[in-house]
PDB file of N, CA and C in Angstrom:
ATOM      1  N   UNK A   1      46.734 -58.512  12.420  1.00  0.00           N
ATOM      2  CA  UNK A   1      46.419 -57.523  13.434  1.00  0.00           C
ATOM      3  C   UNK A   1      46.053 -56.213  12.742  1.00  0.00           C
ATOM      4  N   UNK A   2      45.414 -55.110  13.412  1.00  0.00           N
ATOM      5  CA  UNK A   2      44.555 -54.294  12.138  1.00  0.00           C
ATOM      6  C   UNK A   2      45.221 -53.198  13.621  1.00  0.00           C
ATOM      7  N   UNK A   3      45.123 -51.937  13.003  1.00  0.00           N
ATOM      8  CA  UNK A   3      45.074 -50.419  13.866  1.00  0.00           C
ATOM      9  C   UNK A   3      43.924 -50.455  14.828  1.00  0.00           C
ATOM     10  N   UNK A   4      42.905 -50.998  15.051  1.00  0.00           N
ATOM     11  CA  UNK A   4      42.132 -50.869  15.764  1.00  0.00           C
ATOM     12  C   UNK A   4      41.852 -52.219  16.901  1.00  0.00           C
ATOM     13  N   UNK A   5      43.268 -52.645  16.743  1.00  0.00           N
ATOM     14  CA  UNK A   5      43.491 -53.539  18.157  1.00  0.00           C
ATOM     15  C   UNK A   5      44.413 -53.038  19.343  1.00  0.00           C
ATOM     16  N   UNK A   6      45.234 -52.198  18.642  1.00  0.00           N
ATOM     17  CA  UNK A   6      45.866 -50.902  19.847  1.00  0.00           C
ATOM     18  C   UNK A   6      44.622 -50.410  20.378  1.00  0.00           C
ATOM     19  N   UNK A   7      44.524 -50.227  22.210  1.00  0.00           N
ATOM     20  CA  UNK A   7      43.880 -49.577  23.287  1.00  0.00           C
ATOM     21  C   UNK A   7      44.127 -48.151  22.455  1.00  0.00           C
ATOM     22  N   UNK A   8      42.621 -47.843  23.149  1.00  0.00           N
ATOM     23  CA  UNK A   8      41.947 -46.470  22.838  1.00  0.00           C
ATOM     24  C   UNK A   8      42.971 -45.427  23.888  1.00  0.00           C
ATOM     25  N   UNK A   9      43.142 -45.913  24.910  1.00  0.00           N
ATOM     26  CA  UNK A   9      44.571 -44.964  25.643  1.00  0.00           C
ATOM     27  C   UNK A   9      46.018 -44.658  25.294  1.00  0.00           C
ATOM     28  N   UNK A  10      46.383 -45.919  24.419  1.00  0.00           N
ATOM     29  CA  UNK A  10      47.336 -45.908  23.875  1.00  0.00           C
ATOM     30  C   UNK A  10      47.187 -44.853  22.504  1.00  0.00           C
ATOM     31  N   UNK A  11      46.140 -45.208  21.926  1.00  0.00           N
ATOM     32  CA  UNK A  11      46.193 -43.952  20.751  1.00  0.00           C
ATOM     33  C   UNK A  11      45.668 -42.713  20.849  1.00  0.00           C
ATOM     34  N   UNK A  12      45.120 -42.397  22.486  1.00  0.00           N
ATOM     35  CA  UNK A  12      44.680 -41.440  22.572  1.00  0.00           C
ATOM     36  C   UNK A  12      46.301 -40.470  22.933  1.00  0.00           C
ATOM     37  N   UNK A  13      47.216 -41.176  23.626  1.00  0.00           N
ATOM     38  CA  UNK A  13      48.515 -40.737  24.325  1.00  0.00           C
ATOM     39  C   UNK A  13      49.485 -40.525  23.096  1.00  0.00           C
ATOM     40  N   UNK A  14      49.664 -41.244  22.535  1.00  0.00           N
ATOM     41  CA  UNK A  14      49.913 -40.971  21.123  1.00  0.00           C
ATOM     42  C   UNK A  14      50.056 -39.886  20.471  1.00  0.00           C
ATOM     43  N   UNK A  15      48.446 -39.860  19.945  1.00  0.00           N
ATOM     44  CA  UNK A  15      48.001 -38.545  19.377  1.00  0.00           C
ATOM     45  C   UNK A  15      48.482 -37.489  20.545  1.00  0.00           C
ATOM     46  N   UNK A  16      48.169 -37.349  21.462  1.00  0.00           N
ATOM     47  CA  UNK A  16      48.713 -36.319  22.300  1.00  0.00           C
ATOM     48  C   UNK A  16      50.439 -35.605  22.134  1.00  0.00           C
ATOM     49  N   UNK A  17      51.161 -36.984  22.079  1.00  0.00           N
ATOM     50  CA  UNK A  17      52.848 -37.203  21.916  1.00  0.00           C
ATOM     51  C   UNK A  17      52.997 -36.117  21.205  1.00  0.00           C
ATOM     52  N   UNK A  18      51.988 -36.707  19.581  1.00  0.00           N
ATOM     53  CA  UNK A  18      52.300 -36.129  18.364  1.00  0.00           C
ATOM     54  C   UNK A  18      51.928 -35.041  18.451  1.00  0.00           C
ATOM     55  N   UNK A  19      51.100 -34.320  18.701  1.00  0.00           N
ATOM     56  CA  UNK A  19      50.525 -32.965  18.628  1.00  0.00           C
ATOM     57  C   UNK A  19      51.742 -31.879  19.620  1.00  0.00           C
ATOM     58  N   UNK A  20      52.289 -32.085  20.743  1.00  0.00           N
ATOM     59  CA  UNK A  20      52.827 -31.795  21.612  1.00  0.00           C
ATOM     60  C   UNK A  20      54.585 -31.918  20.665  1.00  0.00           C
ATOM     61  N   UNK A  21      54.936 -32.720  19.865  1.00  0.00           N
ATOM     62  CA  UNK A  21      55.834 -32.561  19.675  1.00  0.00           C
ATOM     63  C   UNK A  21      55.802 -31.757  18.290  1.00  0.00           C
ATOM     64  N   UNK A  22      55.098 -31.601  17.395  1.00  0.00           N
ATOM     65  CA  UNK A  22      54.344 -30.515  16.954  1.00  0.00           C
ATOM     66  C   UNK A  22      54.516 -29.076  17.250  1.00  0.00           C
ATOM     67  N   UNK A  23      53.546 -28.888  18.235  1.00  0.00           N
ATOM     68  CA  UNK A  23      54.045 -27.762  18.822  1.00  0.00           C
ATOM     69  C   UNK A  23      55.204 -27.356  19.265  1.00  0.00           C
ATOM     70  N   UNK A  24      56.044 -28.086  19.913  1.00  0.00           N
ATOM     71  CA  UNK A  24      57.123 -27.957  20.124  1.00  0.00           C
ATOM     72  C   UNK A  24      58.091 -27.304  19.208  1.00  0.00           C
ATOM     73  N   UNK A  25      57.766 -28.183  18.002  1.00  0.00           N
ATOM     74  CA  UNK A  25      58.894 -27.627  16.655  1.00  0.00           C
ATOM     75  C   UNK A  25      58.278 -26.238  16.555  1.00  0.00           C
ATOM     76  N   UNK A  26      57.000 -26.270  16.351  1.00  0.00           N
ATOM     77  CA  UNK A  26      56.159 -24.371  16.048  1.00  0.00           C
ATOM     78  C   UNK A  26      56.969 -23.640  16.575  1.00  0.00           C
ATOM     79  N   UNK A  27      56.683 -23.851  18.112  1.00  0.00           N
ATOM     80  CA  UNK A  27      57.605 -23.069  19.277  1.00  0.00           C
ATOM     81  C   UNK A  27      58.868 -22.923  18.826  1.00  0.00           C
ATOM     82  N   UNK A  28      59.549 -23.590  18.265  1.00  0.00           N
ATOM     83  CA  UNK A  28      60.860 -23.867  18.488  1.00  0.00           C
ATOM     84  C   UNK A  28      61.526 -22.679  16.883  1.00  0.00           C
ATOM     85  N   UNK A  29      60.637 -22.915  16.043  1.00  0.00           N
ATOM     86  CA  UNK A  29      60.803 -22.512  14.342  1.00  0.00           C
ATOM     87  C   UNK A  29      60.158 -21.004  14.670  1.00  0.00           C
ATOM     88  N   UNK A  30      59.128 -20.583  15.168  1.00  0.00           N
ATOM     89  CA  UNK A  30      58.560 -19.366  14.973  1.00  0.00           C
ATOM     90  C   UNK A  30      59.922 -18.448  16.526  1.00  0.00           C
ATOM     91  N   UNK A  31      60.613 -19.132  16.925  1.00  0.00           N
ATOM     92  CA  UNK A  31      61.963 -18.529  17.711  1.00  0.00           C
ATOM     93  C   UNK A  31      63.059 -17.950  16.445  1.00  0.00           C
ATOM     94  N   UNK A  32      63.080 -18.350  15.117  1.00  0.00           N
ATOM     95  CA  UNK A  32      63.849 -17.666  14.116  1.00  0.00           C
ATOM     96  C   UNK A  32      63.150 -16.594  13.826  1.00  0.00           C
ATOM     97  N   UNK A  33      61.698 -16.276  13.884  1.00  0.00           N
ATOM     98  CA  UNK A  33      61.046 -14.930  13.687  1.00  0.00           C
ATOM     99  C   UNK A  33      61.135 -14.063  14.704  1.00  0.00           C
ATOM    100  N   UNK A  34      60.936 -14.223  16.031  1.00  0.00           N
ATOM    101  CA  UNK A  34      60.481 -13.335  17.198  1.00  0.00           C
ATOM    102  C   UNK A  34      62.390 -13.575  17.380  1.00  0.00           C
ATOM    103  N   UNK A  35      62.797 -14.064  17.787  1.00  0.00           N
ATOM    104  CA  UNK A  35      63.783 -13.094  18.406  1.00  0.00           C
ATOM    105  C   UNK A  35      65.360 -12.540  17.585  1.00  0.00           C
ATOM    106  N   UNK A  36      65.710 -11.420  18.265  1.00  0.00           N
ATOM    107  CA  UNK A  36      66.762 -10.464  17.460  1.00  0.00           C
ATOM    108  C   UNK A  36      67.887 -10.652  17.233  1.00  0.00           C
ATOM    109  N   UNK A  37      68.384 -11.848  17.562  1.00  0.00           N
ATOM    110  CA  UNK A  37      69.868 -11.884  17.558  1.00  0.00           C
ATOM    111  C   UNK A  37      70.452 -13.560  17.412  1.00  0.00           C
ATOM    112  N   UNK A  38      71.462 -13.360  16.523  1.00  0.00           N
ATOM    113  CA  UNK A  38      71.790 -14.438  15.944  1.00  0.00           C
ATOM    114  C   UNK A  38      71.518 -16.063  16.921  1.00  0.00           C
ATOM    115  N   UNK A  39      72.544 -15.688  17.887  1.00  0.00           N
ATOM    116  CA  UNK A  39      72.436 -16.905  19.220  1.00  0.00           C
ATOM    117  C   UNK A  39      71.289 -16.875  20.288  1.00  0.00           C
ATOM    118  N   UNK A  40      70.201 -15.484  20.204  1.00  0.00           N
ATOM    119  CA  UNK A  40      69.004 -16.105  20.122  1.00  0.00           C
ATOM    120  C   UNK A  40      68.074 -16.942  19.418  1.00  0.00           C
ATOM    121  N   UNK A  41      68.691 -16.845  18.130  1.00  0.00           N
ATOM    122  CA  UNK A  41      67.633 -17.648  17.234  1.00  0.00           C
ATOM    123  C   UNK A  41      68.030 -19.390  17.359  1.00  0.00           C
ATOM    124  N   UNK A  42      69.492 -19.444  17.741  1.00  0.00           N
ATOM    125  CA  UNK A  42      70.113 -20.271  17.642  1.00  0.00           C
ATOM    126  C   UNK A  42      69.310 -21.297  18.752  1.00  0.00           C
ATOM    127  N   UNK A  43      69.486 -20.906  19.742  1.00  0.00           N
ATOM    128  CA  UNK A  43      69.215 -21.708  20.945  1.00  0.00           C
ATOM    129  C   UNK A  43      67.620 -22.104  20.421  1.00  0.00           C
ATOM    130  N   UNK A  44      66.687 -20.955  20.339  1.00  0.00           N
ATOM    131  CA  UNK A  44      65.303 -21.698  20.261  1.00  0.00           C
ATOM    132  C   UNK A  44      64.965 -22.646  19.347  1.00  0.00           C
ATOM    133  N   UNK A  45      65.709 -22.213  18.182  1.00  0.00           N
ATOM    134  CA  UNK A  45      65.469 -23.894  17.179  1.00  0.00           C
ATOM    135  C   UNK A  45      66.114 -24.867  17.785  1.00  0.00           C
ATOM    136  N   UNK A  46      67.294 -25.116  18.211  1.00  0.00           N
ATOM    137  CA  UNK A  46      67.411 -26.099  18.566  1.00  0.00           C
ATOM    138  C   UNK A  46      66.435 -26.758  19.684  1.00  0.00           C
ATOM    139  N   UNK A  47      66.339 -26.002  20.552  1.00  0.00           N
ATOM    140  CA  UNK A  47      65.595 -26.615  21.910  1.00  0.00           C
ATOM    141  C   UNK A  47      64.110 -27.225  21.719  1.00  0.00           C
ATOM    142  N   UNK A  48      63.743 -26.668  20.258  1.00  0.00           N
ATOM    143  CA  UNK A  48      62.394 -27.000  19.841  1.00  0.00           C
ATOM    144  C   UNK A  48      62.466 -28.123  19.143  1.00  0.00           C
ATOM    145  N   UNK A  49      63.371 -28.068  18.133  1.00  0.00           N
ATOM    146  CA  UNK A  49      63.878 -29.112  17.247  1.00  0.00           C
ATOM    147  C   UNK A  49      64.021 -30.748  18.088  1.00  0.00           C
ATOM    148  N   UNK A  50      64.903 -30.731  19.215  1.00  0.00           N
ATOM    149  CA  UNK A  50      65.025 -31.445  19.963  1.00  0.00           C
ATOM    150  C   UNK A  50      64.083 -31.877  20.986  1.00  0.00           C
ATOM    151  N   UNK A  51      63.385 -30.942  21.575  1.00  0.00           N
ATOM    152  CA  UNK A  51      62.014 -31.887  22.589  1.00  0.00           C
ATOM    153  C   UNK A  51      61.006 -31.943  21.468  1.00  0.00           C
ATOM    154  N   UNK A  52      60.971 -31.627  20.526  1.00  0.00           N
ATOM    155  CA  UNK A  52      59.504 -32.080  19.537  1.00  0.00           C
ATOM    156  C   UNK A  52      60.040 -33.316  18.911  1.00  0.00           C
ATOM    157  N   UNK A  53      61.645 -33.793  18.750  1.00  0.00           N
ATOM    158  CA  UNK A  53      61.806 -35.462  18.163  1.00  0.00           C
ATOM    159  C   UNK A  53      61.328 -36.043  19.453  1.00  0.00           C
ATOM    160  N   UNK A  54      62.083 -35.546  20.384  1.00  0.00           N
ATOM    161  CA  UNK A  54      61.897 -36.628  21.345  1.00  0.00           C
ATOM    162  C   UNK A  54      60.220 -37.321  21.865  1.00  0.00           C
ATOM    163  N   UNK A  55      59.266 -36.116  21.450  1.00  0.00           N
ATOM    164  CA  UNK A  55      58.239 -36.122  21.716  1.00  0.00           C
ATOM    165  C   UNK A  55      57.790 -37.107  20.663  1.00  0.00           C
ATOM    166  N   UNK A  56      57.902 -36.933  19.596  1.00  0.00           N
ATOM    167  CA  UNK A  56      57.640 -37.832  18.463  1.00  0.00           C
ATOM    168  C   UNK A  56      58.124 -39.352  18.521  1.00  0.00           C
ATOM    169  N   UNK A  57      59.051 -39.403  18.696  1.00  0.00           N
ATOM    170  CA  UNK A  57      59.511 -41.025  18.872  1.00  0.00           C
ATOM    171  C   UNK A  57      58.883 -41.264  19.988  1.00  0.00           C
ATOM    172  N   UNK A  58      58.932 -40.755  21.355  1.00  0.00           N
ATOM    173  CA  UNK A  58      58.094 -41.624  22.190  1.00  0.00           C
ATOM    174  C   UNK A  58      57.245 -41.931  21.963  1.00  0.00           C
ATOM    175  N   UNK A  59      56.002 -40.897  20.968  1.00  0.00           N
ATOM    176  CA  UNK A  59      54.703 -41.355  20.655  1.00  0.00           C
ATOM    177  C   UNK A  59      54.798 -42.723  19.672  1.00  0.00           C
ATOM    178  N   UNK A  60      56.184 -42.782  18.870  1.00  0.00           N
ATOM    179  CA  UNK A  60      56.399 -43.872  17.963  1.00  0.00           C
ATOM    180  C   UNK A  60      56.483 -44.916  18.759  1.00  0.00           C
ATOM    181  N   UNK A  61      57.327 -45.411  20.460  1.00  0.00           N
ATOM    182  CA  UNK A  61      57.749 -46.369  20.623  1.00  0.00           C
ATOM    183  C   UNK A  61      56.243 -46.604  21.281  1.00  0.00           C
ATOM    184  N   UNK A  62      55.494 -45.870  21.746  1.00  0.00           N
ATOM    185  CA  UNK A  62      54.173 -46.423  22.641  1.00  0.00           C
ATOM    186  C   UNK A  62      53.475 -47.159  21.694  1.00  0.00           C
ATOM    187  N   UNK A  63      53.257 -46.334  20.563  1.00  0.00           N
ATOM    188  CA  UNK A  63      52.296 -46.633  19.769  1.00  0.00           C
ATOM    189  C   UNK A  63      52.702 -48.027  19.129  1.00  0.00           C
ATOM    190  N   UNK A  64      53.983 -48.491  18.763  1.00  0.00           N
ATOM    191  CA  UNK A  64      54.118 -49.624  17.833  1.00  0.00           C
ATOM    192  C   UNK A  64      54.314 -50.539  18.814  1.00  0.00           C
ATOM    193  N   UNK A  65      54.719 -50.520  19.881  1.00  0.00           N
ATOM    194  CA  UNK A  65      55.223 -51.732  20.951  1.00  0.00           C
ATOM    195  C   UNK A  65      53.616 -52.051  21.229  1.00  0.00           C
ATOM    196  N   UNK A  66      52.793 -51.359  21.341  1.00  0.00           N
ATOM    197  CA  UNK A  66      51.394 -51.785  21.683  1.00  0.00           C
ATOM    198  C   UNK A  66      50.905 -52.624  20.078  1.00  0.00           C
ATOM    199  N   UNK A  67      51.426 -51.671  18.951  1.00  0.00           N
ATOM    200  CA  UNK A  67      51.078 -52.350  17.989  1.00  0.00           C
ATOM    201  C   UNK A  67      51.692 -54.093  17.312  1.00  0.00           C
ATOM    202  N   UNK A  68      52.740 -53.834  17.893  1.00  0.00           N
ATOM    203  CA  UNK A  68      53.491 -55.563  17.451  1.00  0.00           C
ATOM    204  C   UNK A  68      53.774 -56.296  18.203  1.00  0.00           C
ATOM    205  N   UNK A  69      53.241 -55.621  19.798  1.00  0.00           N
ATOM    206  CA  UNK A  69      52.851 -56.899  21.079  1.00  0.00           C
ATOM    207  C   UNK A  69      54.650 -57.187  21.558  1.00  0.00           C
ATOM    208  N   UNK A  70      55.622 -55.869  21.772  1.00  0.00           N
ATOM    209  CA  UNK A  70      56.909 -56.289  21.989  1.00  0.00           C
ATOM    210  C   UNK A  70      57.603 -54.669  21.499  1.00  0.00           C
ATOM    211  N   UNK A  71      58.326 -54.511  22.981  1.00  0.00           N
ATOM    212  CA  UNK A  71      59.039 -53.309  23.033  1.00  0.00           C
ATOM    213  C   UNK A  71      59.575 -53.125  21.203  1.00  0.00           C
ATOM    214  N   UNK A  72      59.554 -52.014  20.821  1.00  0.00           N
ATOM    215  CA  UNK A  72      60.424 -51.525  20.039  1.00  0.00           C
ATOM    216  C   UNK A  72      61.076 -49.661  20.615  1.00  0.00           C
ATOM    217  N   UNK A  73      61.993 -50.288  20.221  1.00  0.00           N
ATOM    218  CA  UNK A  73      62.586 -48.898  20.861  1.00  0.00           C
ATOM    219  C   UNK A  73      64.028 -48.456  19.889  1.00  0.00           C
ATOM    220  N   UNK A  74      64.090 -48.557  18.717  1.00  0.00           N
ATOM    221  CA  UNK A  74      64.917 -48.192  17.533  1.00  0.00           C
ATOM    222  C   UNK A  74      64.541 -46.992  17.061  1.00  0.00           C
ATOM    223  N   UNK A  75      63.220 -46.444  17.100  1.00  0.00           N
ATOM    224  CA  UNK A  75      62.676 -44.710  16.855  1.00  0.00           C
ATOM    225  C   UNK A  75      63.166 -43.915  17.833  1.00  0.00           C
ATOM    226  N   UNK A  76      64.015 -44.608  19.034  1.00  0.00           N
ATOM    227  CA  UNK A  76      64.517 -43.305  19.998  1.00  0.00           C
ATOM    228  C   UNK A  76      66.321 -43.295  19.296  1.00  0.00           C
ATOM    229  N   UNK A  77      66.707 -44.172  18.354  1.00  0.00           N
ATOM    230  CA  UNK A  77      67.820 -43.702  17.856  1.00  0.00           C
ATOM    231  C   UNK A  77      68.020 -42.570  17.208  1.00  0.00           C
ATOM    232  N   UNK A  78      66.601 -42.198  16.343  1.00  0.00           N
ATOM    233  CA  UNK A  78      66.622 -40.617  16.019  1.00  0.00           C
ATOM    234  C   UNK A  78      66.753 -39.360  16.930  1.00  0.00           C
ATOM    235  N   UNK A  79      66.289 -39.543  17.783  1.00  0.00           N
ATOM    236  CA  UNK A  79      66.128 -38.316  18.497  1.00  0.00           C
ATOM    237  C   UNK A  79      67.542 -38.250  20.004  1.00  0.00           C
ATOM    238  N   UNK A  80      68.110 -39.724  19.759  1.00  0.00           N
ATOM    239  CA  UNK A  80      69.464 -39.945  20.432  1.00  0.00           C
ATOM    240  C   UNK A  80      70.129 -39.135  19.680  1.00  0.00           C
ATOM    241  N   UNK A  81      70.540 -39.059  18.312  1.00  0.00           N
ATOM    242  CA  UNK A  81      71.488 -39.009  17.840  1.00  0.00           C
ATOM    243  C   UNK A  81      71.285 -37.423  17.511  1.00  0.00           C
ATOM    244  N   UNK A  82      70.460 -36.577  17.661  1.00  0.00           N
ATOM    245  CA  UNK A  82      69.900 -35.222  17.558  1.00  0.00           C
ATOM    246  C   UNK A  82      70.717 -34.896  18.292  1.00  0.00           C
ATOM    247  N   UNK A  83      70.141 -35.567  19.830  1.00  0.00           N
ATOM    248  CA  UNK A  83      70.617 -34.893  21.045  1.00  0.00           C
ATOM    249  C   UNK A  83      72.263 -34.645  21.496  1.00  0.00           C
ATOM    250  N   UNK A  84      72.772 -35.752  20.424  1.00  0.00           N
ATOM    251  CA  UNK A  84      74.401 -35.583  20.288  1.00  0.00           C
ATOM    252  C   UNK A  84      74.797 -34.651  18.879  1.00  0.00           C
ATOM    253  N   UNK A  85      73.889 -34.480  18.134  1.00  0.00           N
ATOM    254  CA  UNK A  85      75.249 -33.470  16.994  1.00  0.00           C
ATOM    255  C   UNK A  85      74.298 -32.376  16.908  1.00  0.00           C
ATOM    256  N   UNK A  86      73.254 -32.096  17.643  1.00  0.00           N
ATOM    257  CA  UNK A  86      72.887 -30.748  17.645  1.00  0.00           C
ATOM    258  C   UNK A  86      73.642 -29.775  18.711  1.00  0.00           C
ATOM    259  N   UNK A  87      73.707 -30.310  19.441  1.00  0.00           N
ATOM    260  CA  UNK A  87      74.756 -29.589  20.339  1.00  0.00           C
ATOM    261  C   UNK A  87      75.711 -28.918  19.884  1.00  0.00           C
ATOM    262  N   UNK A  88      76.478 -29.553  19.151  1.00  0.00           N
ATOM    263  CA  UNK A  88      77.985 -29.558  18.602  1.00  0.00           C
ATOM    264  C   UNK A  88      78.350 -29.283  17.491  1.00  0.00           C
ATOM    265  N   UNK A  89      76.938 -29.030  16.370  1.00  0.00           N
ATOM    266  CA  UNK A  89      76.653 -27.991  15.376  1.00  0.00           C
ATOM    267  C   UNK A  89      76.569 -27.022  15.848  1.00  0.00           C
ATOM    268  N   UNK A  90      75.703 -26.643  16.594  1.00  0.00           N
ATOM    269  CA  UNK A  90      75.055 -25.157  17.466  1.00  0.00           C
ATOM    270  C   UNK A  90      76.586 -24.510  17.952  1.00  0.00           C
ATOM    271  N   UNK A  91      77.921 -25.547  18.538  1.00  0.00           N
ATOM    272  CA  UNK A  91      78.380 -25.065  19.687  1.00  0.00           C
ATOM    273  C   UNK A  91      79.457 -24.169  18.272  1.00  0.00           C
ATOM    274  N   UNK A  92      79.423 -24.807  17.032  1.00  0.00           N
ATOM    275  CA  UNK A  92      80.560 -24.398  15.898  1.00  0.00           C
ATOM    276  C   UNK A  92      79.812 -23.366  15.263  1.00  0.00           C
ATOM    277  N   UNK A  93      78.679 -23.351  14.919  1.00  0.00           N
ATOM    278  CA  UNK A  93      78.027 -21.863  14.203  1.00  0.00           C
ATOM    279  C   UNK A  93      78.017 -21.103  15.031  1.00  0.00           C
ATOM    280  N   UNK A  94      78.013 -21.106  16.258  1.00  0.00           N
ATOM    281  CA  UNK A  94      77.898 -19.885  17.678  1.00  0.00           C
ATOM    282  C   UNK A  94      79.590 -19.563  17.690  1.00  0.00           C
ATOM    283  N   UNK A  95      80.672 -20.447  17.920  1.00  0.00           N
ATOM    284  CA  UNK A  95      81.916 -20.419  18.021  1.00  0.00           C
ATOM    285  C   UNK A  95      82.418 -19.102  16.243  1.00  0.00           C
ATOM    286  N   UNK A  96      81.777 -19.756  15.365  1.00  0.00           N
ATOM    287  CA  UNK A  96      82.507 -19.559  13.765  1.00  0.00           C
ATOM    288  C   UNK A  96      81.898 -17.671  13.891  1.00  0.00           C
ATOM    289  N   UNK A  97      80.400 -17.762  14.438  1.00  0.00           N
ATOM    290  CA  UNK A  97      79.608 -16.128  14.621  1.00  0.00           C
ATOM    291  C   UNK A  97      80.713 -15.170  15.283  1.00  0.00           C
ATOM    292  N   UNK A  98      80.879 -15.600  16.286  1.00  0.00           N
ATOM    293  CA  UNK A  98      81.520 -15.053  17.604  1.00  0.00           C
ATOM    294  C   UNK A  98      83.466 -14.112  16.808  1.00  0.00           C
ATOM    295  N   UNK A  99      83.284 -15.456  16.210  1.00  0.00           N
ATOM    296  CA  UNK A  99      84.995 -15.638  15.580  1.00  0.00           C
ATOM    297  C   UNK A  99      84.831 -14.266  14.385  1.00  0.00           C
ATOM    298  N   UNK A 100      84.236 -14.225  13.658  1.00  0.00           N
ATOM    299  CA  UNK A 100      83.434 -13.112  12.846  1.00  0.00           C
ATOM    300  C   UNK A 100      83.305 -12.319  13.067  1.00  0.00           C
ATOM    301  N   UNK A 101      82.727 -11.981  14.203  1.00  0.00           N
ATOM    302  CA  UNK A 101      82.008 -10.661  14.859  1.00  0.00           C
ATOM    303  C   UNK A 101      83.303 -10.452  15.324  1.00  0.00           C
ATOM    304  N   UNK A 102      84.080 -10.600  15.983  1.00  0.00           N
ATOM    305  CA  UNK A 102      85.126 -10.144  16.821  1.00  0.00           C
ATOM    306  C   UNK A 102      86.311  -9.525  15.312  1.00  0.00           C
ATOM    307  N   UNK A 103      86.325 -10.030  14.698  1.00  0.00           N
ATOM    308  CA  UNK A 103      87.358 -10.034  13.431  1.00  0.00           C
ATOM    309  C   UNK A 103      87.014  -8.521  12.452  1.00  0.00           C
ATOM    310  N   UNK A 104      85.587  -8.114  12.786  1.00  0.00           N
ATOM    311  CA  UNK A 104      84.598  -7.433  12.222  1.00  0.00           C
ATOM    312  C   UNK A 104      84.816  -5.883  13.160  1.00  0.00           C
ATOM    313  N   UNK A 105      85.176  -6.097  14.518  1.00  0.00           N
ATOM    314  CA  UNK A 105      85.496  -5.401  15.641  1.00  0.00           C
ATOM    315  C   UNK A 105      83.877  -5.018  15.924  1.00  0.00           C
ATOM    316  N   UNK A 106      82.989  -5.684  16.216  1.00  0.00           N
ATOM    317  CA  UNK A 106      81.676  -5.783  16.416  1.00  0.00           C
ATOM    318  C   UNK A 106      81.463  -4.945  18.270  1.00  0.00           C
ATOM    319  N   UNK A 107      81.188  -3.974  18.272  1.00  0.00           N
ATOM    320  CA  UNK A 107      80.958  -3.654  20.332  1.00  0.00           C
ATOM    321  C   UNK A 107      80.519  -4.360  20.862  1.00  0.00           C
ATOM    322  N   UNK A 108      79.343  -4.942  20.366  1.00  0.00           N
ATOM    323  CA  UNK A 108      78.501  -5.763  21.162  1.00  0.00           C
ATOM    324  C   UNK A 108      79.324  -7.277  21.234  1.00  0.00           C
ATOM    325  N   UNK A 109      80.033  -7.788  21.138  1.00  0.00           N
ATOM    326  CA  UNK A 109      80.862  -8.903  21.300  1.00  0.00           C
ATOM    327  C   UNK A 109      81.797  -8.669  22.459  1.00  0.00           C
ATOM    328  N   UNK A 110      82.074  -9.476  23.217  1.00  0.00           N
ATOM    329  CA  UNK A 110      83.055  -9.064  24.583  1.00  0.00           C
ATOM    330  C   UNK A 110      84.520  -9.652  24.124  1.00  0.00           C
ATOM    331  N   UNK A 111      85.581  -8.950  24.378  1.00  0.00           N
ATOM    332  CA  UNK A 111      86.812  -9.731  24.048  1.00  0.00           C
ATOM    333  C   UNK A 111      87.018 -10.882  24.392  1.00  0.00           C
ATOM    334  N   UNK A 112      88.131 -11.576  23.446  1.00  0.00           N
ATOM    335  CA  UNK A 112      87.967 -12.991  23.910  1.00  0.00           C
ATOM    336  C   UNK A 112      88.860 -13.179  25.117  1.00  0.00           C
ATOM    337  N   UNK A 113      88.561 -14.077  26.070  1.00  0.00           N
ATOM    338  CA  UNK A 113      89.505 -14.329  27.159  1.00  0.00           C
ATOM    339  C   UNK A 113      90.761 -15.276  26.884  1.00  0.00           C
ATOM    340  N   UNK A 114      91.064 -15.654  25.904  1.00  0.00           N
ATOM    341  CA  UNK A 114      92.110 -16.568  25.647  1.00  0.00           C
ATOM    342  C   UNK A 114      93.631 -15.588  25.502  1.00  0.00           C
ATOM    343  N   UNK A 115      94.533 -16.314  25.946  1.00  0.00           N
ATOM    344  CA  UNK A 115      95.781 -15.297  25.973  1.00  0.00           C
ATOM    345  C   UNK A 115      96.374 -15.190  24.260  1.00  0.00           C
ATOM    346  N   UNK A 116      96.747 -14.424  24.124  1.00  0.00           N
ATOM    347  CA  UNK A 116      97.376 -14.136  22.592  1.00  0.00           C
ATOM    348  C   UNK A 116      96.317 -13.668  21.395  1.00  0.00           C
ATOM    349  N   UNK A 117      94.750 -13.491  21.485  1.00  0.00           N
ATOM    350  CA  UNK A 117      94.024 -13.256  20.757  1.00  0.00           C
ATOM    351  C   UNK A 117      93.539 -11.759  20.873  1.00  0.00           C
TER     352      UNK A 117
END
């Protein structure tokens, strides 16, 4: 079977996936330049980071299930497993900042609401 037995829609959608998840990361990476503050920067990489895999593997599962005539769907384990420890990185560098800044006696930080701190 050769690349040019995949439908011209299928690699046109594809290419689209890819470009779109592409951009996405741009979007997502040029958010550490434009904005001012730590857990702003935070949120936009991730959110970019994460819909540009997801964008990417889908273009992977269209493109090869058309290519080997049979679902594959093992390229969405990457962008599964994003969607679980990016969170929960993000939620400990935002938590560890916060913990810092407050220790630092930072104004712009709000006291913490927990009793005894």
């Amino acid at each position: 079977m050769s690349y040019s037995d995949v439908p011209v829609w299928v690699q046109v959608a594809t290419g689209v996936l890819v470009l779109l998840g592409a951009v996405l990361a741009l979007i997502g990476s040029s958010g550490m330049v434009r904005m001012p503050t730590f857990f702003q920067r935070v949120h936009a990489t991730t959110l970019g980071a994460t819909m540009g895999a997801w964008a990417l593997a889908i273009a992977t599962v269209l493109y090869f299930s058309f290519y080997e005539k049979t679902l594959v769907v093992h390229s969405l384990l990457v962008p599964l497993f994003l969607a679980m420890t990016i969170p929960v990185t993000t939620l400990f560098l935002m938590r560890a900042t916060l913990f810092r800044r407050r220790l630092a006696k930072d104004p712009k930080v709000p006291p913490s609401l927990g009793a005894g701190e």
